[in-house]
C-alpha atoms as a PDB file:
ATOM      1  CA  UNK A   1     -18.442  81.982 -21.676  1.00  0.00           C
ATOM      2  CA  UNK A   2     -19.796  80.622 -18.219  1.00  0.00           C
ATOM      3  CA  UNK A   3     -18.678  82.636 -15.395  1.00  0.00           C
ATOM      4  CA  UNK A   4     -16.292  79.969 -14.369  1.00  0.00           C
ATOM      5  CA  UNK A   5     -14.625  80.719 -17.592  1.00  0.00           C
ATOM      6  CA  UNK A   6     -14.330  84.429 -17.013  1.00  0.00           C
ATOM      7  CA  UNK A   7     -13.074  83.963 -13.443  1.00  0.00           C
ATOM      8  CA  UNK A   8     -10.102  81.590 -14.731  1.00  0.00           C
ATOM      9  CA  UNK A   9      -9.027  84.186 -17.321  1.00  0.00           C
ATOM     10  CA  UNK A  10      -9.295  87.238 -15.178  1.00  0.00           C
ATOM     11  CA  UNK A  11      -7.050  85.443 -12.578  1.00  0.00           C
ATOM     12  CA  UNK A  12      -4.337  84.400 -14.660  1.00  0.00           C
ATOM     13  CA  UNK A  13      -3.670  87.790 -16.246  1.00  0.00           C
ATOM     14  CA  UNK A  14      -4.127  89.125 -12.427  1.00  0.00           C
ATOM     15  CA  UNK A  15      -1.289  86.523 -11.328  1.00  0.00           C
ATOM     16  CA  UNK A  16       0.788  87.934 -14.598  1.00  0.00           C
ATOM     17  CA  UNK A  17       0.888  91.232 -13.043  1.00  0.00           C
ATOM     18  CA  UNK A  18       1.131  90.477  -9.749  1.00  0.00           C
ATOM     19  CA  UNK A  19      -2.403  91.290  -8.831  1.00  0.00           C
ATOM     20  CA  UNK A  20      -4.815  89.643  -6.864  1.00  0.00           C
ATOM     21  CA  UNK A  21      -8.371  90.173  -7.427  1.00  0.00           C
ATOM     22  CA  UNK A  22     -10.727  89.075  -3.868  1.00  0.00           C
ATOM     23  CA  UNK A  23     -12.649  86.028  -5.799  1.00  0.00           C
ATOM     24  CA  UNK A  24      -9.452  84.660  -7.346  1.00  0.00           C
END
């Protein structure tokens, strides 16, 4: 996976929790 890919996943399960990580 590129980073690009990573960063997309991480940032929809952040939104699903309510979370917001500082590079989404």
């Amino acid at each position: 996976l590129s980073f690009q890919q990573v960063k997309e996943k991480v940032c929809k399960v952040e939104a699903k929790i309510g979370k917001k990580l500082p590079f989404c």
